[in-house]
Protein backbone atom coordinates (compact mmCIF):
# COMPACT_ATOMS: atom_id res chain seq x y z
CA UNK A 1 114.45 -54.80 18.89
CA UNK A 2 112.35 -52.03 18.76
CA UNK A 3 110.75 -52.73 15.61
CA UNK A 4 110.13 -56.04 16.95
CA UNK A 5 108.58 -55.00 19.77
CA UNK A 6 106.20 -52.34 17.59
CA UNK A 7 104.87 -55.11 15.39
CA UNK A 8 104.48 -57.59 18.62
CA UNK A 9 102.38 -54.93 20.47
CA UNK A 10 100.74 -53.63 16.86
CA UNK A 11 99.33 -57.66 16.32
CA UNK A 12 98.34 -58.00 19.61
CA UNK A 13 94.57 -55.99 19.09
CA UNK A 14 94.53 -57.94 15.86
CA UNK A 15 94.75 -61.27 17.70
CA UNK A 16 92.75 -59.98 20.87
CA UNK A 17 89.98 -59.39 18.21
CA UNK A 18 89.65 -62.80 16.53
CA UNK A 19 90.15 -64.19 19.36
CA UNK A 20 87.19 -62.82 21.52
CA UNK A 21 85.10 -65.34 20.10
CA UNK A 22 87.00 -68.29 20.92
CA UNK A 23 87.40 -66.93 24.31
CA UNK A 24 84.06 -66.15 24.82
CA UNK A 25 82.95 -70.07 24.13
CA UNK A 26 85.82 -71.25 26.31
CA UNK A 27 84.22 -69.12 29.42
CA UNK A 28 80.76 -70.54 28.26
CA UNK A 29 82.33 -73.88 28.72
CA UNK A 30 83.81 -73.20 32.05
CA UNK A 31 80.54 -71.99 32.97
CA UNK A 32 78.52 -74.87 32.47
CA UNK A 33 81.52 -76.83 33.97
CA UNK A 34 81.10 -74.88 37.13
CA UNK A 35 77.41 -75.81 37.15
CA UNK A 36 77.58 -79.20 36.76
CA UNK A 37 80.29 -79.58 39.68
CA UNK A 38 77.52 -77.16 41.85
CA UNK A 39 74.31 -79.03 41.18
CA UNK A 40 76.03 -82.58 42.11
CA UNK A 41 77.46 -80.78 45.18
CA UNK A 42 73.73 -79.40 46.00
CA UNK A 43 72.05 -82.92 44.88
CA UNK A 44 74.40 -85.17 47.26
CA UNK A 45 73.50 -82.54 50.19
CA UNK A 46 69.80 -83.57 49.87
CA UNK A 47 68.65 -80.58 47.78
CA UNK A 48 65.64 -81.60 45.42
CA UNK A 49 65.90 -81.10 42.28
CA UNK A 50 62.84 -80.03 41.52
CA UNK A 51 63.16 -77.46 43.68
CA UNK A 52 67.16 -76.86 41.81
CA UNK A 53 65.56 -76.38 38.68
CA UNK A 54 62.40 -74.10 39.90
CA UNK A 55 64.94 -70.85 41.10
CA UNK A 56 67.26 -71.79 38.05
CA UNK A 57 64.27 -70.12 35.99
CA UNK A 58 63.44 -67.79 38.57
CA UNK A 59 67.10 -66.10 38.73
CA UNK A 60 67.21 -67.06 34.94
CA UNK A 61 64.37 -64.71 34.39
CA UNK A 62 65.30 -62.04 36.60
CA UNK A 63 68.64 -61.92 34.55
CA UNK A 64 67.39 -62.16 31.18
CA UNK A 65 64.45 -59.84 30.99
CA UNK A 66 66.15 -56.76 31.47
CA UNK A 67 68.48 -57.41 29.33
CA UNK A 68 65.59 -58.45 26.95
CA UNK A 69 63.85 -55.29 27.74
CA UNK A 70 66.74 -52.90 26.52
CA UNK A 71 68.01 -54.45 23.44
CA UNK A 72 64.76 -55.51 21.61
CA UNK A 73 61.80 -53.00 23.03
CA UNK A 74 61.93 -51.70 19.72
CA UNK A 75 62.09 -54.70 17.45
CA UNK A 76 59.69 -56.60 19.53
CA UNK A 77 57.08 -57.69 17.20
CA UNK A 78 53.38 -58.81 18.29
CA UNK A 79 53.18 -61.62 20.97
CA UNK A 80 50.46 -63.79 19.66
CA UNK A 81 48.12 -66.31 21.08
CA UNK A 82 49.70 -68.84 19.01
CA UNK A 83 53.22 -67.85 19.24
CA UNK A 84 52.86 -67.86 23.27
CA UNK A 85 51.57 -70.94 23.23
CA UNK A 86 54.32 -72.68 21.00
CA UNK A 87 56.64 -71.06 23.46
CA UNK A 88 54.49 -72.62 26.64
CA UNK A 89 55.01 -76.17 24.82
CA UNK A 90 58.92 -75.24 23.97
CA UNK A 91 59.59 -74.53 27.48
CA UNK A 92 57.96 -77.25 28.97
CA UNK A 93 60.23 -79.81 26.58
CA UNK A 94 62.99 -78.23 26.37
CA UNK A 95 63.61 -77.11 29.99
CA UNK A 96 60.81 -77.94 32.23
CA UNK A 97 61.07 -82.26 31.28
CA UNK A 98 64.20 -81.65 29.88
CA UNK A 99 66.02 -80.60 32.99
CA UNK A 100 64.08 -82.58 35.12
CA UNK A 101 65.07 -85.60 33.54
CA UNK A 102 68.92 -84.21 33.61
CA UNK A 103 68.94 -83.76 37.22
CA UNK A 104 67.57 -87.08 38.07
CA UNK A 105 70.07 -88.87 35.68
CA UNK A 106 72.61 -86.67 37.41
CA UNK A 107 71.37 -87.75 40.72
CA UNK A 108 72.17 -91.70 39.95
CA UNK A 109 75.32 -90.89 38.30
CA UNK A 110 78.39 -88.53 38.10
CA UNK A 111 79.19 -84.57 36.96
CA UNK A 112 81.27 -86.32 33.95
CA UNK A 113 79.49 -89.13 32.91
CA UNK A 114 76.16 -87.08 32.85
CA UNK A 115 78.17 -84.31 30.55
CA UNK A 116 79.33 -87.10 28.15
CA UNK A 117 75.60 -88.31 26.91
CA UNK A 118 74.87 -84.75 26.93
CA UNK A 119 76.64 -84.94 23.46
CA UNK A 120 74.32 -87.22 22.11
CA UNK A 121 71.61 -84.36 21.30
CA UNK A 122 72.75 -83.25 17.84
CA UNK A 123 72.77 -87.04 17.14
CA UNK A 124 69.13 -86.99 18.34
CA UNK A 125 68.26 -83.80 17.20
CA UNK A 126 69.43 -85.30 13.26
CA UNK A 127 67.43 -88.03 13.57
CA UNK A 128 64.40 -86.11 14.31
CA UNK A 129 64.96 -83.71 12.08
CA UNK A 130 64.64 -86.29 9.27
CA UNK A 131 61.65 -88.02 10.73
CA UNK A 132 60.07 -84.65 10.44
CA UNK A 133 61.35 -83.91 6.92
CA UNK A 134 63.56 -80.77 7.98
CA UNK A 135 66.79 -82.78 6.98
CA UNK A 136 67.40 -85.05 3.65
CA UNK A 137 69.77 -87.62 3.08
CA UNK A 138 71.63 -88.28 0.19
CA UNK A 139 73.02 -91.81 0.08
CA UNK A 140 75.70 -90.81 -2.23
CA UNK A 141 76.59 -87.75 -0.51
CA UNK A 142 79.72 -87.55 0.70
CA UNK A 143 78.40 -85.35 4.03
CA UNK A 144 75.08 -87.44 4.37
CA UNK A 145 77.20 -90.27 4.99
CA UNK A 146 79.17 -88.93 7.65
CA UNK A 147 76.13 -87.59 9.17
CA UNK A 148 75.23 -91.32 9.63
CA UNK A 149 78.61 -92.49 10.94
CA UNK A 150 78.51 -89.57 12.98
CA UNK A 151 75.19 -90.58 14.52
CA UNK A 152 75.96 -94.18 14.53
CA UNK A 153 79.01 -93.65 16.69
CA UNK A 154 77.48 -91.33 19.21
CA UNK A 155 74.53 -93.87 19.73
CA UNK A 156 77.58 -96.52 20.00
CA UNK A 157 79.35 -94.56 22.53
CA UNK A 158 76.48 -93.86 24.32
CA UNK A 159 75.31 -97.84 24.95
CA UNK A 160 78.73 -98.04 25.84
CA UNK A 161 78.65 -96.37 29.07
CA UNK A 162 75.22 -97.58 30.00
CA UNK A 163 75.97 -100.87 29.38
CA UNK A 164 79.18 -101.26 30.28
CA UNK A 165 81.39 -100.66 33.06
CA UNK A 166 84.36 -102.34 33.09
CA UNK A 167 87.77 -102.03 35.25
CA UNK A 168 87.89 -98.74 37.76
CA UNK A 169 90.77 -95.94 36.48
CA UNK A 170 91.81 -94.42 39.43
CA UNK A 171 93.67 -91.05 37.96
CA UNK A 172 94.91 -89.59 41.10
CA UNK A 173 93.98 -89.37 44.75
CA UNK A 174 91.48 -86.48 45.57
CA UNK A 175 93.00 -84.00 47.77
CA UNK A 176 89.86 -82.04 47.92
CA UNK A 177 87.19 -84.49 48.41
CA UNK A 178 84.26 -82.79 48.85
CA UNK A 179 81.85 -85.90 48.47
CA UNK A 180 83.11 -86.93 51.83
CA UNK A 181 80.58 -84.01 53.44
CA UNK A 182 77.67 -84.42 50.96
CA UNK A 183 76.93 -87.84 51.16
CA UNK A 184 73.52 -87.08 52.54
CA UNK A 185 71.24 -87.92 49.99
CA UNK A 186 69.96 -91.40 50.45
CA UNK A 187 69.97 -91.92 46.20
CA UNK A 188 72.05 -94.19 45.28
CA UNK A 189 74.42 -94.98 41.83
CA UNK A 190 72.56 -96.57 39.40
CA UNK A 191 74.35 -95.65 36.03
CA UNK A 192 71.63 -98.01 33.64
CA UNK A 193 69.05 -95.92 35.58
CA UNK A 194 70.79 -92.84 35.33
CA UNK A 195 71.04 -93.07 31.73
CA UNK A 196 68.19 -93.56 30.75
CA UNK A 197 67.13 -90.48 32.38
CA UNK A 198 69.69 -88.41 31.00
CA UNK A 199 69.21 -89.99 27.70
CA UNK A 200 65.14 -88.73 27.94
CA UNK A 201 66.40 -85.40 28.82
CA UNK A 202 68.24 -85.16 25.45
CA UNK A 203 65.50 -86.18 23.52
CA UNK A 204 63.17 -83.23 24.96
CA UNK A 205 66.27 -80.83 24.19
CA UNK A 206 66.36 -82.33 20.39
CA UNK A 207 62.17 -81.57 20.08
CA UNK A 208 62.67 -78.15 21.46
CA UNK A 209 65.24 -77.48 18.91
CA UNK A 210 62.72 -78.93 16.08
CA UNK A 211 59.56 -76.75 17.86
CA UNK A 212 62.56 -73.67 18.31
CA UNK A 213 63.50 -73.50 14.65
CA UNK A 214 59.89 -72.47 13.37
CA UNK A 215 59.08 -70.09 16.24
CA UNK A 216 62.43 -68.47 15.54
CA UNK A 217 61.09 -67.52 12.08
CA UNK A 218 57.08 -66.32 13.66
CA UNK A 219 59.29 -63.97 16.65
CA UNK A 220 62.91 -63.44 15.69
CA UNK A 221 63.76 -61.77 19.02
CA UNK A 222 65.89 -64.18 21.24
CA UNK A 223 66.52 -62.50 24.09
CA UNK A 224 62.72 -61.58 24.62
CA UNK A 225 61.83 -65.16 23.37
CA UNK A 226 64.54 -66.91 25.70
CA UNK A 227 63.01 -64.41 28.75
CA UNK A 228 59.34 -65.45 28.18
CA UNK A 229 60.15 -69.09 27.74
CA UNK A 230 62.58 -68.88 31.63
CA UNK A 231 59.14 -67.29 32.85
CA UNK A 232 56.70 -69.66 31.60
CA UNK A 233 59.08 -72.43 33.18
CA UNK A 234 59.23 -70.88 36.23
CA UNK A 235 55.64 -71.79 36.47
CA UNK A 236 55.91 -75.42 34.80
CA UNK A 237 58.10 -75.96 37.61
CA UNK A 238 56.83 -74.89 40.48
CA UNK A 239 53.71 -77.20 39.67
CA UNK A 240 55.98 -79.43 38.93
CA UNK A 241 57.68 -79.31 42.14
CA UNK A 242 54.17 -78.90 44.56
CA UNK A 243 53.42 -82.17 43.05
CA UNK A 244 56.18 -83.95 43.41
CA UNK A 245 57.00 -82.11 47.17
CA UNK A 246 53.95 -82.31 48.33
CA UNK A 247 53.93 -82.12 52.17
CA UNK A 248 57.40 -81.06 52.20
CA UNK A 249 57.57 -77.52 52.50
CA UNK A 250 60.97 -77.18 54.23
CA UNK A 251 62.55 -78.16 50.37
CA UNK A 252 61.63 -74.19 49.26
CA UNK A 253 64.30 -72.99 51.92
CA UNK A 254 67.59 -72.57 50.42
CA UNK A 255 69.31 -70.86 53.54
CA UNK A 256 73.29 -69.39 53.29
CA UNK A 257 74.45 -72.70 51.61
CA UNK A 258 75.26 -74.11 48.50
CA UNK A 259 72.17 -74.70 47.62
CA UNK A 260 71.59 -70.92 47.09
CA UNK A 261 74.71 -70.63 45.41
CA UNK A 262 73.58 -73.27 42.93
CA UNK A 263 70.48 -71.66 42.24
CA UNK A 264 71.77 -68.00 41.73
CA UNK A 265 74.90 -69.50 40.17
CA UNK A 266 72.61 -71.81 37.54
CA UNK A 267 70.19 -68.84 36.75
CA UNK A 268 72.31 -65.47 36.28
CA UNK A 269 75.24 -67.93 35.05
CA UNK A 270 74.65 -70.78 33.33
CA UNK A 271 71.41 -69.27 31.74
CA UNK A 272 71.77 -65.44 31.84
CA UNK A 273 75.81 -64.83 30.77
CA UNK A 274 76.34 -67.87 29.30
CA UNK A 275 73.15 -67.66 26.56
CA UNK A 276 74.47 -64.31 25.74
CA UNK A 277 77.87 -65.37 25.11
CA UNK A 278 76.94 -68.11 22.89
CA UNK A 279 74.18 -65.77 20.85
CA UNK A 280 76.88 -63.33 20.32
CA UNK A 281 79.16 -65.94 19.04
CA UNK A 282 76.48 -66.96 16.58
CA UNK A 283 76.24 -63.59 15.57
CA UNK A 284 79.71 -63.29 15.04
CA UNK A 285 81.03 -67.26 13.77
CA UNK A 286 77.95 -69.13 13.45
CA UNK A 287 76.43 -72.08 15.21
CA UNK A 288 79.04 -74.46 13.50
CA UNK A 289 82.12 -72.61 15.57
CA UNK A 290 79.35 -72.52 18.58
CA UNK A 291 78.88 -76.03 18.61
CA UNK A 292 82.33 -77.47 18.33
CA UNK A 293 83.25 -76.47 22.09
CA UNK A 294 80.72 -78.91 23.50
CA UNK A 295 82.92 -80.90 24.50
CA UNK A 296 85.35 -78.86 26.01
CA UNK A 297 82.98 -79.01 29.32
CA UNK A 298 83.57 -82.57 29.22
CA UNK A 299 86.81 -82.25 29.61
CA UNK A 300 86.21 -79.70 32.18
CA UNK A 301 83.85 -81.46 34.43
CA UNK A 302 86.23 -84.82 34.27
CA UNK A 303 89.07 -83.08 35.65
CA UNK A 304 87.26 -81.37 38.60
CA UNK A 305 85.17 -84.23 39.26
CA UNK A 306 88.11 -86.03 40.10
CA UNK A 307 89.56 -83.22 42.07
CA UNK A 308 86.92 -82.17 44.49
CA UNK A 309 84.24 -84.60 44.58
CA UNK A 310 86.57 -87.61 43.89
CA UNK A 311 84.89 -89.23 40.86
CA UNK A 312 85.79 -92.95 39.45
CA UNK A 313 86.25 -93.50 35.99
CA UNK A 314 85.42 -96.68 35.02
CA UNK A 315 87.02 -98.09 31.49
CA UNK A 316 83.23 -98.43 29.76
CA UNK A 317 82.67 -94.41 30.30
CA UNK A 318 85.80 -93.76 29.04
CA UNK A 319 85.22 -95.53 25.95
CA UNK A 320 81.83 -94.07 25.49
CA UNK A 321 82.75 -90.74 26.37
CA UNK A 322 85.55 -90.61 23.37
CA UNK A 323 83.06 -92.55 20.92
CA UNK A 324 80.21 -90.10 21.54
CA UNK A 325 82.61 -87.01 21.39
CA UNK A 326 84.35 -88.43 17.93
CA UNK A 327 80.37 -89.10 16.43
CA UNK A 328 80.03 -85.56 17.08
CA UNK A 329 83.04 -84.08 15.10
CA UNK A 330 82.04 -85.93 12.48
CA UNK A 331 78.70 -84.67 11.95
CA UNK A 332 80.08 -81.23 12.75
CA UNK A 333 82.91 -82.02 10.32
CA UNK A 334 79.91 -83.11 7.15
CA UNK A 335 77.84 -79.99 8.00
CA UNK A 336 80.61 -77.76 7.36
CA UNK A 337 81.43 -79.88 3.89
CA UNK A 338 77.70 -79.22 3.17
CA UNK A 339 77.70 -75.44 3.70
CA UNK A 340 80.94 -74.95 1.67
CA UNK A 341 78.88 -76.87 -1.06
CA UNK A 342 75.96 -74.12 -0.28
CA UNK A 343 78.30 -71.26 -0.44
CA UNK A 344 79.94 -71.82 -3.59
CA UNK A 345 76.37 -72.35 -5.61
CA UNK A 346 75.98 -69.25 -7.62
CA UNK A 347 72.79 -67.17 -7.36
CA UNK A 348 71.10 -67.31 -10.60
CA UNK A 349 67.78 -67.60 -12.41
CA UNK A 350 68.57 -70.83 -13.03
CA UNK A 351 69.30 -71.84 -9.21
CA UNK A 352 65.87 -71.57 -7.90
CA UNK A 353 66.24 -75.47 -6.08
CA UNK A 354 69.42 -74.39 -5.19
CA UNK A 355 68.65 -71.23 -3.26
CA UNK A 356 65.17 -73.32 -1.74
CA UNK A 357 68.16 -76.30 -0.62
CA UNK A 358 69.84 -73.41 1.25
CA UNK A 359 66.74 -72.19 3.11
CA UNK A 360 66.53 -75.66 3.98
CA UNK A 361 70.41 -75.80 4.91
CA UNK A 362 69.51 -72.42 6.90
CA UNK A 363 67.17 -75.15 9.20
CA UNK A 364 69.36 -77.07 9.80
CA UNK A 365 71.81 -74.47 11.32
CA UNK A 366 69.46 -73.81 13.76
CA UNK A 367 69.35 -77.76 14.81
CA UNK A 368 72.46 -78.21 15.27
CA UNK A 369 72.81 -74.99 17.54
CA UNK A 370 73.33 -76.29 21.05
């Protein structure tokens, strides 16, 4: 018994250890749950979300430049007219539109069904990549052709749910209903509306993961890159929001509400701790491990949905949901069949295309990093 209990207790660091990772993307998960349950809460109560998205950078940038400051003041290379302004464009796609497009999808919808096409971006984010020539296909391939399955299906699942509703599952009564006090927002459901918004939003994310990949390369710090981008946002949006607010002055005030609980929550949260999670977790497993907990939040946000703000599945989302999340294991499934094929090329003279199709593979890791 005691020998039992000396290897039990002796494992137990062992398993701690490889499992830090895992744990880490689980709480990233939860975290982006947590945000999407928050910002429908805030949305219903009459909150714009223009002015949601505006102190999401602020408290995003508060959070992340110290942290940017410390780690990388001595790495930092030279900020460049041309790198800052590649930034500028990044952060106006891929959070400025991006979220803004989100939020408004979010507004005509649900928490879950939002979540689910939010699985569509590595699908978009391939296609993209081959318009621009930063991915090639190989008919024969064995992984190309999953990558197409993979993509079909998503884009499958995802006209699914817009076009399709089909018979109301009711899971359980909601013994928390919190839509009951937050129906003040005049907007209305419109799910065809809704996901076409949503759908935009993914397609800025996809170019700022194209635009991302080569300024990753020109200034290989993330955390200062990631802090200059929240900044420059913070900017983008509060144009954004005095010209879409115009005359309405009262939106700025948050007051002791959820609404400034969704802001602080979304910035120092859902940006701040959650981006370092998941860019430790690169470091540590790669974006492959990374991405395959995307869906995970799904799950999340379906389950407390239903619980505290009552949500209605209908039989279309449901469909769509498990399409788009199957489309996406099966590209994530063909990239890790191509970089076992990369790995086990040896590093000769004689493997010059080889080592130039791994640079390329190297890309591609960075696109399918979300």
């Amino acid at each position: 018994m005691a020998e039992f209990g000396k290897c039990l207790f002796g494992c137990l660091p062992s398993f701690y250890e490889k499992s830090k990772p895992a744990l880490a993307m689980i709480i990233v998960q939860i975290c982006f749950a947590g945000l999407n349950i928050l910002s429908k809460i805030a949305l219903n109560q009459g909150m714009s979300h223009y002015v949601l998205i505006f102190y999401r950078q602020l408290f995003a940038t508060i959070a992340t430049a110290p942290v940017a400051y410390i780690l990388e003041r001595k790495t930092r290379p030279k900020l460049t007219i041309r790198i800052f302004g590649e930034i500028f464009i990044c952060s106006f796609l891929g959070i400025s539109l991006n979220m803004n497009f989100y939020y408004t999808g979010l507004s005509y919808t649900t928490a879950t069904f939002s979540t689910a096409l939010l699985n569509l971006v590595p699908a978009i984010t391939f296609l993209m990549a081959i318009v621009f020539r930063m991915e090639r296909l190989s008919i024969r391939s064995l992984a190309s052709q999953a990558k197409i399955v993979g993509t079909l299906v998503c884009v499958s699942g995802a006209m699914t749910m817009t076009f399709y509703r089909g018979i109301k599952i009711q899971l359980w009564p909601s013994p928390f209903d919190l839509s009951r006090y937050t129906k003040s927002n005049t907007t209305t459901e419109d799910f065809t509306k809704g996901s076409l918004f949503v759908v935009m939003g993914c397609i800025c994310f996809s170019t700022w993961f194209i635009l991302q990949t080569h300024i990753s390369k020109k200034y290989p710090v993330q955390y200062s890159s990631t802090a200059i981008s929240f900044f420059l946002a913070t900017i983008q949006c509060a144009v954004i929001t005095l010209i879409f607010e115009r005359g309405h002055y009262g939106v700025w005030v948050l007051g002791w509400n959820v609404k400034l609980l969704t802001a602080i929550y979304s910035g120092v949260i859902a940006s701040g701790v959650a981006f370092c999670l998941m860019a430790w977790c690169i470091k540590k497993r790669g974006p492959i491990f990374t991405t395959m907990f995307g869906p995970l939040v799904l799950v999340i946000v379906a389950l407390f949905g239903s619980i505290l703000l009552d949500e209605k599945f209908y039989l279309g989302s449901v469909i769509g949901a498990i399409l788009i999340v199957i489309g996406l294991y099966i590209m994530l499934w063909s990239k890790s069949k191509e970089m076992e094929k990369i790995v086990k090329i040896p590093s000769t003279p004689s493997s010059i295309s080889s080592s130039k199709e791994s640079n390329n593979v190297e890309q591609k890791e960075d696109l399918i990093n979300i």
